[in-house]
N, C-alpha and C. Protein backbone atom coordinates (compact mmCIF):
# COMPACT_ATOMS: atom_id res chain seq x y z
N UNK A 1 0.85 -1.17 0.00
CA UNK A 1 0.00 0.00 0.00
C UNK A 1 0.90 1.23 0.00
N UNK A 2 0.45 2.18 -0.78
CA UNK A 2 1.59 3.32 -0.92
C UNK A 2 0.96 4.67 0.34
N UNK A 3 1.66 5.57 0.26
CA UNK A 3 1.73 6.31 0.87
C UNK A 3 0.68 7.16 1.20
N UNK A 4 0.49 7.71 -0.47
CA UNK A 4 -0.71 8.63 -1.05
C UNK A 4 -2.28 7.65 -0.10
N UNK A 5 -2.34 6.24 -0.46
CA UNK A 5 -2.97 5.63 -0.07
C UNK A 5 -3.51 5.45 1.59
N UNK A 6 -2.41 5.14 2.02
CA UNK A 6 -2.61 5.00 3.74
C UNK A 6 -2.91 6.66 4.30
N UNK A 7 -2.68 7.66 3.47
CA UNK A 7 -3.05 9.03 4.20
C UNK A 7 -4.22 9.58 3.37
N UNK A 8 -4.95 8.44 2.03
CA UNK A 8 -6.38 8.66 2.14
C UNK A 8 -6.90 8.22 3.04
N UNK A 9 -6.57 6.97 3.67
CA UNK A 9 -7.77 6.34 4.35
C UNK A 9 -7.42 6.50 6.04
N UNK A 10 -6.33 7.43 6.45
CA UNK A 10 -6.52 8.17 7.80
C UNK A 10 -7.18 9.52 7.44
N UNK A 11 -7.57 10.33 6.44
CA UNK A 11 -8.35 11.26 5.80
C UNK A 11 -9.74 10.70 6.20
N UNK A 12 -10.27 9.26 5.49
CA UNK A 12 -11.73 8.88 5.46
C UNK A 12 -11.95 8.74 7.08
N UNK A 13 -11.21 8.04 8.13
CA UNK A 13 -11.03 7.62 8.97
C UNK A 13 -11.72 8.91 9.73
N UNK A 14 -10.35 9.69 9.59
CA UNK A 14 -10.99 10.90 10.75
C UNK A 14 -11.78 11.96 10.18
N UNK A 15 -12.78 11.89 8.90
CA UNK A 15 -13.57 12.42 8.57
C UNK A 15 -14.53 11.73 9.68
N UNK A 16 -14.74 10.24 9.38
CA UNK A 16 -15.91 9.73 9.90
C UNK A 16 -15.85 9.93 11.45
N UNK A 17 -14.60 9.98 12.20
CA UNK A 17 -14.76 10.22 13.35
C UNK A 17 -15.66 11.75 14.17
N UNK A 18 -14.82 12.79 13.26
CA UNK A 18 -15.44 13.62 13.24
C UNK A 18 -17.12 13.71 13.15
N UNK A 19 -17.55 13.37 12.07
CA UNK A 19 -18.98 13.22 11.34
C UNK A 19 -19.83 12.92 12.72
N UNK A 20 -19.32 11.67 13.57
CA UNK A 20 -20.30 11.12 14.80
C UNK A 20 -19.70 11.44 16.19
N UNK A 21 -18.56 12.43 16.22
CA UNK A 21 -18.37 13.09 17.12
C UNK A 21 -19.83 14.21 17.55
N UNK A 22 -19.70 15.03 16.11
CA UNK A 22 -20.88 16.24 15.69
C UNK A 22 -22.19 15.76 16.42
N UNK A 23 -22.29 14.32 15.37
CA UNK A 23 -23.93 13.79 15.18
C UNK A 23 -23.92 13.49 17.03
N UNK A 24 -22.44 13.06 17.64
CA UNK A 24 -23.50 13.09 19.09
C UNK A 24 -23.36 14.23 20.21
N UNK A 25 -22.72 15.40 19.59
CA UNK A 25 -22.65 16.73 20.36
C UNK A 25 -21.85 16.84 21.10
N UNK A 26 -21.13 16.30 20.86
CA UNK A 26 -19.46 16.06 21.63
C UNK A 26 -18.57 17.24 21.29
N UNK A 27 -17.97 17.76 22.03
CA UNK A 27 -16.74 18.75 21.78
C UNK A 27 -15.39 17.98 21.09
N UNK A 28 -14.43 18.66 20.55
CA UNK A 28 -13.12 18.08 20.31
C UNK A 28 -12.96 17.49 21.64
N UNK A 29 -12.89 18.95 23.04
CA UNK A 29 -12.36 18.58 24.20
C UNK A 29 -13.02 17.42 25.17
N UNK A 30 -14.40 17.41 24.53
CA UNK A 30 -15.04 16.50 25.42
C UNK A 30 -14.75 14.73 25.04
N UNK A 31 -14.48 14.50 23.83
CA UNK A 31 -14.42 13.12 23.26
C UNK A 31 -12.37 13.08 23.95
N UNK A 32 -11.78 13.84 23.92
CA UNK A 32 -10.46 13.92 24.02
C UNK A 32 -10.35 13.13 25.39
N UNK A 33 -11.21 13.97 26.27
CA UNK A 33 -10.73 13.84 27.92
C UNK A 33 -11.60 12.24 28.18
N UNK A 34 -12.65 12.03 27.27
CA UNK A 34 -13.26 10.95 27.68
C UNK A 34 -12.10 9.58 27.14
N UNK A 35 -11.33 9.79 26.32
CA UNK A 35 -10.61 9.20 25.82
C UNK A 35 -9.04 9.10 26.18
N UNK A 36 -8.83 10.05 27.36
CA UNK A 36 -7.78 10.51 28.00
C UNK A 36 -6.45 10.79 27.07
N UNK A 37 -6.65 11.39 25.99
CA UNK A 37 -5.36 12.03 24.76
C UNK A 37 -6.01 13.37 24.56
N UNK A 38 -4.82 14.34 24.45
CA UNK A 38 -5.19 15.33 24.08
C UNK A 38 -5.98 15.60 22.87
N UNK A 39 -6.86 16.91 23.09
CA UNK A 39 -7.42 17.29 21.94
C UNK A 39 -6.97 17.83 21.21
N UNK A 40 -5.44 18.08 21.03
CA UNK A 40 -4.62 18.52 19.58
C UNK A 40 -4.14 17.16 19.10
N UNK A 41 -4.33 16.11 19.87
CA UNK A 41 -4.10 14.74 19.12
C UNK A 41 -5.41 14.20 18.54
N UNK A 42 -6.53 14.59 18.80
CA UNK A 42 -7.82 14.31 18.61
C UNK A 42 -7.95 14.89 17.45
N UNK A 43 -8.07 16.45 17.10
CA UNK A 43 -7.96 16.79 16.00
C UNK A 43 -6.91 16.54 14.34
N UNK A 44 -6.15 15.68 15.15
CA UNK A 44 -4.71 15.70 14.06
C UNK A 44 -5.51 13.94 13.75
N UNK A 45 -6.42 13.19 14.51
CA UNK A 45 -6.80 12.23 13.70
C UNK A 45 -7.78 12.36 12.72
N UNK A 46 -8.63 13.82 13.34
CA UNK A 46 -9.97 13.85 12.72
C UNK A 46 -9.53 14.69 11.03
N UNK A 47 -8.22 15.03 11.36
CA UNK A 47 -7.79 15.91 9.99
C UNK A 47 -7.37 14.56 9.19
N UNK A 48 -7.02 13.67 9.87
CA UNK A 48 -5.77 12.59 8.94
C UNK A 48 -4.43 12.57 9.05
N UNK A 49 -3.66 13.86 9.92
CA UNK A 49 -2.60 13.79 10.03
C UNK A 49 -2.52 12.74 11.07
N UNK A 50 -2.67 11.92 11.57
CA UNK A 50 -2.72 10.90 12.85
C UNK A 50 -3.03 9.87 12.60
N UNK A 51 -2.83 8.88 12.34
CA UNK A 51 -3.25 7.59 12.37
C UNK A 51 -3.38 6.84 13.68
N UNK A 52 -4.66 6.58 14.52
CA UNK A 52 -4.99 6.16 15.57
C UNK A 52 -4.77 4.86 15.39
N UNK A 53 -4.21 4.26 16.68
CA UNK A 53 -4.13 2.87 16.98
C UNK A 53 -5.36 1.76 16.54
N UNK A 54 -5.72 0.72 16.82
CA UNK A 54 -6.66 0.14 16.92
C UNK A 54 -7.66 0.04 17.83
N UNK A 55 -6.20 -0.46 19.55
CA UNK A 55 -7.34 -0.42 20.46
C UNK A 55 -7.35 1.21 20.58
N UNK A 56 -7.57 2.28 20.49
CA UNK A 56 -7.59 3.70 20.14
C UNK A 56 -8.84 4.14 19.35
N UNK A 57 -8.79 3.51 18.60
CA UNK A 57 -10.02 3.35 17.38
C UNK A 57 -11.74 2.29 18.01
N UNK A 58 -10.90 1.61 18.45
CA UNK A 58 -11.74 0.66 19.32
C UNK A 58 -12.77 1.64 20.49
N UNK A 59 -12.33 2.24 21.29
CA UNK A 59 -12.43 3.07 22.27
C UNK A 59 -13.18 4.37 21.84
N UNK A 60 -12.94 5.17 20.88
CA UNK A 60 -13.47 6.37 20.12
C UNK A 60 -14.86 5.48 19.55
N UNK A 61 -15.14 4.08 19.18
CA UNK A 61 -16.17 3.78 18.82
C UNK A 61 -17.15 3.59 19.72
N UNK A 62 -16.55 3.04 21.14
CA UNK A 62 -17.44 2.58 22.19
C UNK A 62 -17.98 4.17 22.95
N UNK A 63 -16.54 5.12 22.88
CA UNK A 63 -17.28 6.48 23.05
C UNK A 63 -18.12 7.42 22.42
N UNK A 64 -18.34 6.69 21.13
CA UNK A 64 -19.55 7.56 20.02
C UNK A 64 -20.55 6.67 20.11
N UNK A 65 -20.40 5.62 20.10
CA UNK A 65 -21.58 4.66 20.71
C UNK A 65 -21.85 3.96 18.84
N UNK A 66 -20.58 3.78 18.15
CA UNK A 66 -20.95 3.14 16.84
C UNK A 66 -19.89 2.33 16.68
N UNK A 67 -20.73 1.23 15.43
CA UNK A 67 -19.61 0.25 15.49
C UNK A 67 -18.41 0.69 14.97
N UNK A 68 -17.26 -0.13 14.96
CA UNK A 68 -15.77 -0.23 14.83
C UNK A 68 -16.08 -0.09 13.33
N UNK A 69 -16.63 -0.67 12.68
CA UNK A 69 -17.04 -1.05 11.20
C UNK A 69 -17.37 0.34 10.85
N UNK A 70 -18.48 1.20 11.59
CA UNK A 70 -18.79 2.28 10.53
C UNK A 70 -17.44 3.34 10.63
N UNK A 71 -16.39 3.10 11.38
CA UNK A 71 -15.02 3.76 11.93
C UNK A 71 -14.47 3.50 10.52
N UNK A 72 -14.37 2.53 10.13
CA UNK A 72 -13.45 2.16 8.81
C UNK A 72 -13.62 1.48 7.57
N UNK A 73 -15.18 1.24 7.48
CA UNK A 73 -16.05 0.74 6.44
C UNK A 73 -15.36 1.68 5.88
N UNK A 74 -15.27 1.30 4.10
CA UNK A 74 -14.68 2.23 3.11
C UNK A 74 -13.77 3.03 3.27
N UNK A 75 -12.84 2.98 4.04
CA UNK A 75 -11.41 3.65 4.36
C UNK A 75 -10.03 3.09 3.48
């Protein structure tokens, strides 16, 4: 997988994070602290500059309350 590639799909990634952050009225700061990482690391996933872990990814799903799947379906 090339480069261009793996920094589309941390792009799709933290679009969608973003997207159901919004949809559940969550702050940057509020999903951050519930997640105990800063919210300039929060934002640098939701931009794509960040590529979040798994269990990381795992955790941001159980805190938006959606599956892991809609996290990275089509990413």
């Amino acid at each position: 997988m090339t480069e261009a590639m793996l920094l589309k799909k941390s792009r799709l990634i933290g679009a969608k994070v973003k997207y159901y952050r919004n949809i559940s009225g969550m702050h940057q700061t509020e999903l951050a602290d519930k997640l105990g990482i800063s919210f300039q690391y929060l934002s640098r996933i939701e931009t794509g500059k960040q590529t979040p872990s798994l269990p990381l990814l795992m955790d941001i799903a159980d805190k938006l309350k959606v599956s892991l799947a809609k996290l990275v379906r089509d990413a």
